[in-house]
PDB file of N, CA and C in Angstrom:
ATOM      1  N   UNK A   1       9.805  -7.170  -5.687  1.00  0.00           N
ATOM      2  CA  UNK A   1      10.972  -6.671  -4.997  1.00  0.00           C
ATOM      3  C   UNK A   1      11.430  -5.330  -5.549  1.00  0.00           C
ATOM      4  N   UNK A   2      11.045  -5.240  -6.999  1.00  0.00           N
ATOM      5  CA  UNK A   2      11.630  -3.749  -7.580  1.00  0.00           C
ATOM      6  C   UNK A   2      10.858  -2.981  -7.351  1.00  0.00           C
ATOM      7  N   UNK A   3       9.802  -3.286  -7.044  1.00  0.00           N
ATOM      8  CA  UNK A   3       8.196  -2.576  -7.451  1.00  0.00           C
ATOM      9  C   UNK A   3       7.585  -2.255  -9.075  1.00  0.00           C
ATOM     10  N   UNK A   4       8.395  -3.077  -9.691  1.00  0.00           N
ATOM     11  CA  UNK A   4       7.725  -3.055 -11.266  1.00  0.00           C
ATOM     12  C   UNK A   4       6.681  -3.525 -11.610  1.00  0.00           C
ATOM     13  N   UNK A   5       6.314  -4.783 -10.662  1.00  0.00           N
ATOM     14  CA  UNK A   5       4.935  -5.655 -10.640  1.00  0.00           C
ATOM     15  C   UNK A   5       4.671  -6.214  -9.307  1.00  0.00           C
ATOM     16  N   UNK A   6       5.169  -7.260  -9.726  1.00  0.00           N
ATOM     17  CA  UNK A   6       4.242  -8.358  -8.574  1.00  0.00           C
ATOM     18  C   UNK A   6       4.925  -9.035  -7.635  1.00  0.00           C
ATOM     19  N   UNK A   7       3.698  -9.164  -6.545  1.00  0.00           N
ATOM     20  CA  UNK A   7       4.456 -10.552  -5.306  1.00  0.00           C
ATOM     21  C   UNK A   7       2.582 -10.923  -5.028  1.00  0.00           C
ATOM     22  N   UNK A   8       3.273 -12.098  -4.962  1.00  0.00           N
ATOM     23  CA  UNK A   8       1.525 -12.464  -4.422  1.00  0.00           C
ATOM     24  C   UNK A   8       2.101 -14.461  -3.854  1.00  0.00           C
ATOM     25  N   UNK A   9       0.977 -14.811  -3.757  1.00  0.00           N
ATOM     26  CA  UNK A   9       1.212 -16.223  -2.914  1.00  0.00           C
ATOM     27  C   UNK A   9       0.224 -17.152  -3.342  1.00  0.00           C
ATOM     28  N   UNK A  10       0.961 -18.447  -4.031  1.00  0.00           N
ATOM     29  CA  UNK A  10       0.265 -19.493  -4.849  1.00  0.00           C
ATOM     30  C   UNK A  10      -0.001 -20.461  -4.286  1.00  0.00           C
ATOM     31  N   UNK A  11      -1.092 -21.249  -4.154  1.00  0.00           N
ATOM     32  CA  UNK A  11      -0.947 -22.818  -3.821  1.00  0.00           C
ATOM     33  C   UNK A  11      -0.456 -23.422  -4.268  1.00  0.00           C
ATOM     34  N   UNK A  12       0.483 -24.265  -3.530  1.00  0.00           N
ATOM     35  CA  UNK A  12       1.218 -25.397  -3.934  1.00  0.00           C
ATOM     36  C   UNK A  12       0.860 -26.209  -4.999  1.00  0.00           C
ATOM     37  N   UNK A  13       1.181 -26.752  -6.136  1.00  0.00           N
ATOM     38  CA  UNK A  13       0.222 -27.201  -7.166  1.00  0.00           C
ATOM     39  C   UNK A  13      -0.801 -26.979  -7.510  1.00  0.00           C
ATOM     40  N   UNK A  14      -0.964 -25.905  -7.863  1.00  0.00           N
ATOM     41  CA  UNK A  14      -2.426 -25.314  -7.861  1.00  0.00           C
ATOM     42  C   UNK A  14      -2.013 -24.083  -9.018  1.00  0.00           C
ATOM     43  N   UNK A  15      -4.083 -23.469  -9.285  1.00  0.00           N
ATOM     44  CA  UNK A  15      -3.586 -22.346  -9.667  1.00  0.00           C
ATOM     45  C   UNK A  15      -3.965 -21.431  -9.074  1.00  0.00           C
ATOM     46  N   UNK A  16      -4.353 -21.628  -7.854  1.00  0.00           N
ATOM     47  CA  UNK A  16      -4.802 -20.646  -6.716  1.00  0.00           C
ATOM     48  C   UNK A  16      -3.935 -19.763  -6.125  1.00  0.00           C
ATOM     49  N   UNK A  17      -4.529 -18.390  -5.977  1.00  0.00           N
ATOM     50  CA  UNK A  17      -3.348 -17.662  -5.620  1.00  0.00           C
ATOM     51  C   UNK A  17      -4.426 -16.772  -3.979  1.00  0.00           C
ATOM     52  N   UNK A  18      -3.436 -16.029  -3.301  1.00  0.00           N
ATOM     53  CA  UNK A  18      -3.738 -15.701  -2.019  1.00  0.00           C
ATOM     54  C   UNK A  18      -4.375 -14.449  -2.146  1.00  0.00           C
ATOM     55  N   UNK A  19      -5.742 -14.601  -1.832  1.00  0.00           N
ATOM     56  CA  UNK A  19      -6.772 -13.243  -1.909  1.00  0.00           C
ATOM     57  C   UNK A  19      -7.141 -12.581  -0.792  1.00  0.00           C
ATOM     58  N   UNK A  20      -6.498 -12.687   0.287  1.00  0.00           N
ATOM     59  CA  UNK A  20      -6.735 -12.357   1.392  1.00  0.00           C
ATOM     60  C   UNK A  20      -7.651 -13.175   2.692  1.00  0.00           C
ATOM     61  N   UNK A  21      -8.262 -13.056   3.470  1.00  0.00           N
ATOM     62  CA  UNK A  21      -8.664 -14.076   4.415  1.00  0.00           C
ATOM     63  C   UNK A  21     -10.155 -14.524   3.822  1.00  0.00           C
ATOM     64  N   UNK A  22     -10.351 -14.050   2.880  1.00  0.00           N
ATOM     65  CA  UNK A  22     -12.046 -14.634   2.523  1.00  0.00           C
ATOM     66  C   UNK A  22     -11.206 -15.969   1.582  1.00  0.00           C
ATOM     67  N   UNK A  23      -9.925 -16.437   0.922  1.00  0.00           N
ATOM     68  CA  UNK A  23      -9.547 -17.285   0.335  1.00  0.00           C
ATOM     69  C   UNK A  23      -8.751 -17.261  -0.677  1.00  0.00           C
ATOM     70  N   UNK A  24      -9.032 -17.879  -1.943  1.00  0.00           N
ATOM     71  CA  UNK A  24      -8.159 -17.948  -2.945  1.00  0.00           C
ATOM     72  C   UNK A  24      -9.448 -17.623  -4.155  1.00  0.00           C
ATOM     73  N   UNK A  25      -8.282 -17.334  -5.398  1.00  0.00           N
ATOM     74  CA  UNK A  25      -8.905 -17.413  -6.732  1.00  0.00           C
ATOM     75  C   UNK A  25      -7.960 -17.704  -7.398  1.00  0.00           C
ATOM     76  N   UNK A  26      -8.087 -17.672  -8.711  1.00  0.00           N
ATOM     77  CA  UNK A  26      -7.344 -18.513  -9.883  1.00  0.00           C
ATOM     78  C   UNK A  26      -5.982 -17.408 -10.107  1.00  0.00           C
ATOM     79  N   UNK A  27      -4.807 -17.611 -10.386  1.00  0.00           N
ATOM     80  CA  UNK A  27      -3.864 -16.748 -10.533  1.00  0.00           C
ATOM     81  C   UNK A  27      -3.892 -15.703 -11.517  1.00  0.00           C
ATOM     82  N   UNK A  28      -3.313 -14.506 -11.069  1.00  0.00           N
ATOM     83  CA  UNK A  28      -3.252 -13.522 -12.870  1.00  0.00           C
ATOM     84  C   UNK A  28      -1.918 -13.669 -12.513  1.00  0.00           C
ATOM     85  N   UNK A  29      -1.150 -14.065 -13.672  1.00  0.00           N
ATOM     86  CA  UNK A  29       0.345 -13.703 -13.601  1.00  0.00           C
ATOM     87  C   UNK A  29       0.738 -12.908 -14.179  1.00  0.00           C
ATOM     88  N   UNK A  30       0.202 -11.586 -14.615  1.00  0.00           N
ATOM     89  CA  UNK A  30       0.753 -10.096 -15.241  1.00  0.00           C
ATOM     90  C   UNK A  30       0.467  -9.539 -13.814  1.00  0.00           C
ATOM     91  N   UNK A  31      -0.004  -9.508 -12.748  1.00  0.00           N
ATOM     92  CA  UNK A  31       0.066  -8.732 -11.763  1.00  0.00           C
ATOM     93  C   UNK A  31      -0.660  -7.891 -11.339  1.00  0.00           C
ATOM     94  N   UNK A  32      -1.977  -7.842 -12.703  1.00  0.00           N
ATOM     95  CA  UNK A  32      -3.020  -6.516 -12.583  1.00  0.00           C
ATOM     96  C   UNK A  32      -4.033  -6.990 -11.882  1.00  0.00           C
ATOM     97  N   UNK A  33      -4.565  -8.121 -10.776  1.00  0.00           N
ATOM     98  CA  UNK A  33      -5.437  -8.757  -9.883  1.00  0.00           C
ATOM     99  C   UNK A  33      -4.970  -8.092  -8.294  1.00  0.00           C
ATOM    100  N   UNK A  34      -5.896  -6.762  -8.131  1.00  0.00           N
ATOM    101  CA  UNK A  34      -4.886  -6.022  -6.911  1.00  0.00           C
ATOM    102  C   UNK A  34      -5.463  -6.980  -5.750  1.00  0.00           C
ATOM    103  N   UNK A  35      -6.319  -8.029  -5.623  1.00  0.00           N
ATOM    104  CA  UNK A  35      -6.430  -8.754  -4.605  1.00  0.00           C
ATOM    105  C   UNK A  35      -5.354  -9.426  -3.815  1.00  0.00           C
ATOM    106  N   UNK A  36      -4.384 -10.304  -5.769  1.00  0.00           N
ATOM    107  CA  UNK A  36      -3.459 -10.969  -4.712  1.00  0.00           C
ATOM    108  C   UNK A  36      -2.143 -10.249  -4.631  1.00  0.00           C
ATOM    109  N   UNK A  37      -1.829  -8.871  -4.244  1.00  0.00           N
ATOM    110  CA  UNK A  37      -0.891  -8.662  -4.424  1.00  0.00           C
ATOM    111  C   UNK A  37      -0.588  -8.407  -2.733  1.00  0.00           C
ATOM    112  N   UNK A  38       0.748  -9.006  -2.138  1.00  0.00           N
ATOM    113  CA  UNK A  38       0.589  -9.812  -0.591  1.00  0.00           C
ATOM    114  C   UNK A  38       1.943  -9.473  -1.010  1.00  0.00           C
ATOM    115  N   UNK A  39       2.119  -9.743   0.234  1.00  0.00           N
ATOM    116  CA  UNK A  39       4.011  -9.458   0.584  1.00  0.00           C
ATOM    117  C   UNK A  39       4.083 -10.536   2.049  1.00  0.00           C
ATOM    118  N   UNK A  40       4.918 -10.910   2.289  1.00  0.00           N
ATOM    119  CA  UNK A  40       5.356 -11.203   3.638  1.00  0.00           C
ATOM    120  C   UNK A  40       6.301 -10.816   4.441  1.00  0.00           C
ATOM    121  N   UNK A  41       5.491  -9.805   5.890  1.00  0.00           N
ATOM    122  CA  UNK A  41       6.264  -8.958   6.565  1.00  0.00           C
ATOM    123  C   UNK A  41       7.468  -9.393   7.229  1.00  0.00           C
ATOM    124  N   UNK A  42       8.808  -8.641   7.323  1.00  0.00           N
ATOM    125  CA  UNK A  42       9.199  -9.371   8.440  1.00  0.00           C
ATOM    126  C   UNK A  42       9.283  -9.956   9.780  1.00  0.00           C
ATOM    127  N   UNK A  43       7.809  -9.893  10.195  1.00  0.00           N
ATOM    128  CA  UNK A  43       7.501 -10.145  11.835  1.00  0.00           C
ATOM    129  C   UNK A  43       6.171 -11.365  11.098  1.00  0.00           C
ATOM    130  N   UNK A  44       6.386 -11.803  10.039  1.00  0.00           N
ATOM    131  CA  UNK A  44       5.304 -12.949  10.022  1.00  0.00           C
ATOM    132  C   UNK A  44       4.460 -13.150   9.556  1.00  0.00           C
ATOM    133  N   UNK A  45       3.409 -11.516   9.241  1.00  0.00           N
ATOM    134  CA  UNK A  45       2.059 -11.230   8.597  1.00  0.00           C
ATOM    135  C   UNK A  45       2.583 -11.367   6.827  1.00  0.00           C
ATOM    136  N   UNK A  46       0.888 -11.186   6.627  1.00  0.00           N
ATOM    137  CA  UNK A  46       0.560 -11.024   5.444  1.00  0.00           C
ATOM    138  C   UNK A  46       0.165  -9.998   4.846  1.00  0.00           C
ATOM    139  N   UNK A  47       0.382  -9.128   4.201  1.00  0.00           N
ATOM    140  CA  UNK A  47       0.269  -7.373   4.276  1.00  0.00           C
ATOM    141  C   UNK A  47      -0.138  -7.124   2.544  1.00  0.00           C
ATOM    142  N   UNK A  48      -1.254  -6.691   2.545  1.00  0.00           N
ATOM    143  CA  UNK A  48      -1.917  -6.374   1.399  1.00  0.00           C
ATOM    144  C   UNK A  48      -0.724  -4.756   0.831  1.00  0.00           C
ATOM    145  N   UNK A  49      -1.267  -4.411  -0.214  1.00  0.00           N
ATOM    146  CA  UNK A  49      -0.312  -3.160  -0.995  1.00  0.00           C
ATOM    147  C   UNK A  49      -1.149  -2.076  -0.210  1.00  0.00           C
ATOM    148  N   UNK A  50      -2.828  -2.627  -0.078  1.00  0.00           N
ATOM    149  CA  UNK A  50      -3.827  -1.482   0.878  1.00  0.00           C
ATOM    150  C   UNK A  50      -2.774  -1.135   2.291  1.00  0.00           C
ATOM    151  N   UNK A  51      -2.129  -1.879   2.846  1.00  0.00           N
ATOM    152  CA  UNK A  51      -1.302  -1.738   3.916  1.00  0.00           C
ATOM    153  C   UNK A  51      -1.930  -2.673   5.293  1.00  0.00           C
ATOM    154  N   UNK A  52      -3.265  -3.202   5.015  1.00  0.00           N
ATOM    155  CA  UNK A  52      -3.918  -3.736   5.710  1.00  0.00           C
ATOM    156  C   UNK A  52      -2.980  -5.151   5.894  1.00  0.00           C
ATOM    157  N   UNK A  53      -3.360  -6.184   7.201  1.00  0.00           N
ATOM    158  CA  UNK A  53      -2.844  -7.362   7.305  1.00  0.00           C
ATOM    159  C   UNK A  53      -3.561  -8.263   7.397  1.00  0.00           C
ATOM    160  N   UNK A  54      -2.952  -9.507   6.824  1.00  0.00           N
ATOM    161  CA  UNK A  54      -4.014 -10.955   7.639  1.00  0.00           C
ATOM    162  C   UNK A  54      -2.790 -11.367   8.733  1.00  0.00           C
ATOM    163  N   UNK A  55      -3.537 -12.087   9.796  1.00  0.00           N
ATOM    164  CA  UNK A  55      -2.594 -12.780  10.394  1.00  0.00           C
ATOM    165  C   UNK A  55      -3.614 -13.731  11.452  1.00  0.00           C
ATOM    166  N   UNK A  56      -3.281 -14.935  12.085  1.00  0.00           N
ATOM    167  CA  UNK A  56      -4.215 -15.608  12.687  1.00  0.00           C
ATOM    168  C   UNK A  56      -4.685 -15.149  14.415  1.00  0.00           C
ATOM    169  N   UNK A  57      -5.522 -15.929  15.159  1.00  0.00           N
ATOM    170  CA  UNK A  57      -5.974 -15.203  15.786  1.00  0.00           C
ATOM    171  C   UNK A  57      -6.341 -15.882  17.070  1.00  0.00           C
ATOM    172  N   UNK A  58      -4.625 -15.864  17.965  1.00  0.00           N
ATOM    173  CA  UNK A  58      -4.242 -16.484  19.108  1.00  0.00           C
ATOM    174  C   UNK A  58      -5.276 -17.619  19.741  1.00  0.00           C
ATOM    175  N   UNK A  59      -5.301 -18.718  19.664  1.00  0.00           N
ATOM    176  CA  UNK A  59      -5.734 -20.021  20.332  1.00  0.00           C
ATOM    177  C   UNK A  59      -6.895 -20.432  19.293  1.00  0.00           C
ATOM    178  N   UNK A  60      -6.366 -20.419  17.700  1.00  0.00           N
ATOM    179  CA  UNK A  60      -7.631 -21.074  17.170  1.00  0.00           C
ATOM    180  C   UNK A  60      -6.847 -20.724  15.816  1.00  0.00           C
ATOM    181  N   UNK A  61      -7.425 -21.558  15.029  1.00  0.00           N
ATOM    182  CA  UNK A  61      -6.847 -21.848  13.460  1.00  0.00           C
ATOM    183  C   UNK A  61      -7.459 -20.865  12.345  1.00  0.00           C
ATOM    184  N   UNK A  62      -8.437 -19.938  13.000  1.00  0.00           N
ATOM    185  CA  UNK A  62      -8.942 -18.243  12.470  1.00  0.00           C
ATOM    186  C   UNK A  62      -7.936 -17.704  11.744  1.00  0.00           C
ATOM    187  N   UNK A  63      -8.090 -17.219  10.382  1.00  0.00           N
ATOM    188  CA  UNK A  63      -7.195 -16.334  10.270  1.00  0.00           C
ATOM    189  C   UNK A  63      -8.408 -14.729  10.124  1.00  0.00           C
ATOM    190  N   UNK A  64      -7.648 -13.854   9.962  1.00  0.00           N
ATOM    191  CA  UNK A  64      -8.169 -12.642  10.034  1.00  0.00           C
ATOM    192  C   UNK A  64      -7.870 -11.449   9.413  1.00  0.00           C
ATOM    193  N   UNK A  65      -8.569 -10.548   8.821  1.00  0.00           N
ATOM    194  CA  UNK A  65      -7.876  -9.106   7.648  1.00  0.00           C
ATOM    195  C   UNK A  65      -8.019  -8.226   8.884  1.00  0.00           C
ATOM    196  N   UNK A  66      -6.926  -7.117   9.248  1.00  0.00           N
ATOM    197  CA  UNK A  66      -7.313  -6.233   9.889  1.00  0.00           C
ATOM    198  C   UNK A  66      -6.130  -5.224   9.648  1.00  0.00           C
ATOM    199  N   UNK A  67      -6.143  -3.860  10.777  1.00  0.00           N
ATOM    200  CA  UNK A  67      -4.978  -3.512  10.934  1.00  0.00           C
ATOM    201  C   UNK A  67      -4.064  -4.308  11.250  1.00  0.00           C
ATOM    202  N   UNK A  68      -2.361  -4.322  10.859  1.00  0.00           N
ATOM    203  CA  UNK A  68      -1.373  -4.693  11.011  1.00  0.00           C
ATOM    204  C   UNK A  68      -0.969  -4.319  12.204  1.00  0.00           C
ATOM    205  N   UNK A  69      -0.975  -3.477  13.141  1.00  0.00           N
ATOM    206  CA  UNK A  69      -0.527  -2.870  14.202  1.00  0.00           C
ATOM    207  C   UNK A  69      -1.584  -4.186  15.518  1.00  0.00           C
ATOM    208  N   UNK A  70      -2.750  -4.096  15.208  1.00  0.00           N
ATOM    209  CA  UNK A  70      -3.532  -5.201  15.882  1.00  0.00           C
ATOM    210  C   UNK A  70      -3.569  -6.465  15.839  1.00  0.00           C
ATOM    211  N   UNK A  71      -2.739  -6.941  14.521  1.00  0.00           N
ATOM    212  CA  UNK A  71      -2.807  -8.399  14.559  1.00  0.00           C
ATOM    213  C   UNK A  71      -1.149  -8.376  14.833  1.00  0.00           C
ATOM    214  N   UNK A  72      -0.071  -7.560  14.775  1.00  0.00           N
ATOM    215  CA  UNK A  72       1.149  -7.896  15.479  1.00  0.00           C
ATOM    216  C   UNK A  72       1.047  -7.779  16.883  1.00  0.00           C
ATOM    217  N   UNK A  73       0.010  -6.937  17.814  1.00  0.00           N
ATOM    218  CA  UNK A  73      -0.321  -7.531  18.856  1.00  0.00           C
ATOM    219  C   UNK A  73      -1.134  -8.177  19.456  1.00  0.00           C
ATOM    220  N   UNK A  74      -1.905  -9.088  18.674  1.00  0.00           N
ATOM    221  CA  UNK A  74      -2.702 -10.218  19.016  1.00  0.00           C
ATOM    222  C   UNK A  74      -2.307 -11.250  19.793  1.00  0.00           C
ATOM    223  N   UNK A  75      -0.709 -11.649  19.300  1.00  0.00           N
ATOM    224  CA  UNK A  75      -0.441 -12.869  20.077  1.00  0.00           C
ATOM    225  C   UNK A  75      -0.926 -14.167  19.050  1.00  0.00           C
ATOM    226  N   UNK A  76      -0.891 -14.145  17.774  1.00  0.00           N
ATOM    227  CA  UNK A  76      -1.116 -14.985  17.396  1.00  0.00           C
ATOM    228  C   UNK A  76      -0.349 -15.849  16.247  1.00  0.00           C
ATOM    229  N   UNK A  77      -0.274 -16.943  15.846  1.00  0.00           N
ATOM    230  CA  UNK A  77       0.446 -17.170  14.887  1.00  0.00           C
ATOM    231  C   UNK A  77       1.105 -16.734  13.677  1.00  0.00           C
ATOM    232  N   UNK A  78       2.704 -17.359  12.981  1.00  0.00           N
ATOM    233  CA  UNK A  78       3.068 -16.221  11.739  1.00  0.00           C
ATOM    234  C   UNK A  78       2.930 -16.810  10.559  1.00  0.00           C
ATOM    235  N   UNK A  79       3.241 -16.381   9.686  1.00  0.00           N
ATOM    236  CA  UNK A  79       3.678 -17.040   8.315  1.00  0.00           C
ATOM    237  C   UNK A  79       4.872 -16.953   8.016  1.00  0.00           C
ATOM    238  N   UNK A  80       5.472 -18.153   7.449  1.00  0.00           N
ATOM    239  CA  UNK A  80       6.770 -18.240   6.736  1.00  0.00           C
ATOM    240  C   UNK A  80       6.637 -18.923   5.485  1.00  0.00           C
ATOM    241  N   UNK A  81       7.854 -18.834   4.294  1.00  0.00           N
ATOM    242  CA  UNK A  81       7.841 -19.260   3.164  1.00  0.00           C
ATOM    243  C   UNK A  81       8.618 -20.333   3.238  1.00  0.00           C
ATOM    244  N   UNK A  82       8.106 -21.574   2.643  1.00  0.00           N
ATOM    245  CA  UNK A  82       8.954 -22.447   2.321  1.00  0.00           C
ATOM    246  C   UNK A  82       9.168 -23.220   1.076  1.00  0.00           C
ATOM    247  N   UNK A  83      10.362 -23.434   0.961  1.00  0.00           N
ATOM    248  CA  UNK A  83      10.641 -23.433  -0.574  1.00  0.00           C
ATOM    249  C   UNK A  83       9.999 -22.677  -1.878  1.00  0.00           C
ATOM    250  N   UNK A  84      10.355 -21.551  -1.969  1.00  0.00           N
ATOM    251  CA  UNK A  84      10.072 -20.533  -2.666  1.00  0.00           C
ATOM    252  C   UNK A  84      10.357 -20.701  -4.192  1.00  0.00           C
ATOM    253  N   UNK A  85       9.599 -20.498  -4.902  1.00  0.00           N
ATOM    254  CA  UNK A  85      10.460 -20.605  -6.836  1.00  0.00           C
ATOM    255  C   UNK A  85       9.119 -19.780  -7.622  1.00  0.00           C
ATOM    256  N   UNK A  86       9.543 -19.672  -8.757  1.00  0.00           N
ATOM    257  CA  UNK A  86       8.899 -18.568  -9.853  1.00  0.00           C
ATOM    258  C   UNK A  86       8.322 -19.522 -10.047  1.00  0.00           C
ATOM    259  N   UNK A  87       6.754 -19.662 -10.475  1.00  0.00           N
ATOM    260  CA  UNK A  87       6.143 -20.728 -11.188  1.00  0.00           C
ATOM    261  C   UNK A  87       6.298 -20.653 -12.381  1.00  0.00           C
ATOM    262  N   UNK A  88       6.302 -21.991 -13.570  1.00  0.00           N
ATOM    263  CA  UNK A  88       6.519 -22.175 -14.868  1.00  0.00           C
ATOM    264  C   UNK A  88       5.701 -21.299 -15.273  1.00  0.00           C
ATOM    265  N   UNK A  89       4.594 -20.602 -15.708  1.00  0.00           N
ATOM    266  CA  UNK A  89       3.964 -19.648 -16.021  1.00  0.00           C
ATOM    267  C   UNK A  89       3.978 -18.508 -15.868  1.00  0.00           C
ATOM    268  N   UNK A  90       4.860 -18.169 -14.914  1.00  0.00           N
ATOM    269  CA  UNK A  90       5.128 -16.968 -15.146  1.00  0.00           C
ATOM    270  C   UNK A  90       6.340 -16.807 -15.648  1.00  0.00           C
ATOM    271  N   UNK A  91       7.277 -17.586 -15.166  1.00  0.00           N
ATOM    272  CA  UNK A  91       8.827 -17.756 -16.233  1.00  0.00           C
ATOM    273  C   UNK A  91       8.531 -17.219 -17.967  1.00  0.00           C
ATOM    274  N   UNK A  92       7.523 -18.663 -18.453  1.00  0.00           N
ATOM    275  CA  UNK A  92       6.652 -18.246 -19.898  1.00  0.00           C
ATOM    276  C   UNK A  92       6.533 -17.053 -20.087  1.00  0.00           C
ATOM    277  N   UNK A  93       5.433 -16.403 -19.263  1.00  0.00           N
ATOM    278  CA  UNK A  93       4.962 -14.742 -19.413  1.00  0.00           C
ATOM    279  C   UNK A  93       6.488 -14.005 -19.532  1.00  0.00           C
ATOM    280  N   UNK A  94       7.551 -14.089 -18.813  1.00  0.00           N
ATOM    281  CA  UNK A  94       8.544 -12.873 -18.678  1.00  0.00           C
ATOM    282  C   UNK A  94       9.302 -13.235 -19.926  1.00  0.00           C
ATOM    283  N   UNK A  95       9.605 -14.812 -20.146  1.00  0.00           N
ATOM    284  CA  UNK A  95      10.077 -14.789 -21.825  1.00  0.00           C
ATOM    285  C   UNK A  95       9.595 -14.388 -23.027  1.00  0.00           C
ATOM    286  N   UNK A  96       8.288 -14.701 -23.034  1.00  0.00           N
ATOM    287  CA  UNK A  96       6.991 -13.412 -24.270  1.00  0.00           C
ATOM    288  C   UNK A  96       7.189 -12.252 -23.694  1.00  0.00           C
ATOM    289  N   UNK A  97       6.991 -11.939 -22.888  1.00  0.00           N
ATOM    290  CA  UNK A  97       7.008 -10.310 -22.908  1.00  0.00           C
ATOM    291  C   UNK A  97       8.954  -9.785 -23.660  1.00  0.00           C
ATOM    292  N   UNK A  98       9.673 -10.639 -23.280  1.00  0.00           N
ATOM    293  CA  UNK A  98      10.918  -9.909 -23.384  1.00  0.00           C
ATOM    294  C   UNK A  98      11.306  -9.574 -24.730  1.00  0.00           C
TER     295      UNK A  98
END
């Protein structure tokens, strides 16, 4: 949110974090893994720091990396966050570092 580090997107109990539409990998929680660094737009997508988007891909459970301008007019499904929180590991990391 400040732009000091990071936003990226974890699996739910997991330590998988969101690498774009090829899947997941294991989390970095210092922030220096430029794969998962993801934001969620306000119209729904998934928007890399490249500026590129994922978003799915009208009448099928596809998701897809492309321009953002093409997958907000695709017509296809959004993303939303639900129940959002800092994971215990990274809480850890920001208390060592401080």
């Amino acid at each position: 949110r400040t732009g000091a580090c990071c936003s990226g997107f974890r699996a739910w109990n997991t330590e998988q974090c969101f690498q774009g539409a090829s899947g997941t990998g294991i989390c970095e929680i210092t922030g220096t893994n430029m794969m998962q660094q993801w934001r969620l737009t306000s119209d729904g997508l998934l928007q890399h720091t490249n500026g590129r988007c994922v978003g799915s891909v009208k009448g099928s459970h596809e998701v897809k990396e492309g321009p953002c301008i093409s997958l907000r007019s695709g017509g296809g499904g959004k993303f939303s966050k639900v129940a959002t929180r800092v994971p215990l590991e990274r809480e850890l990391y920001e208390k060592a570092m401080a």
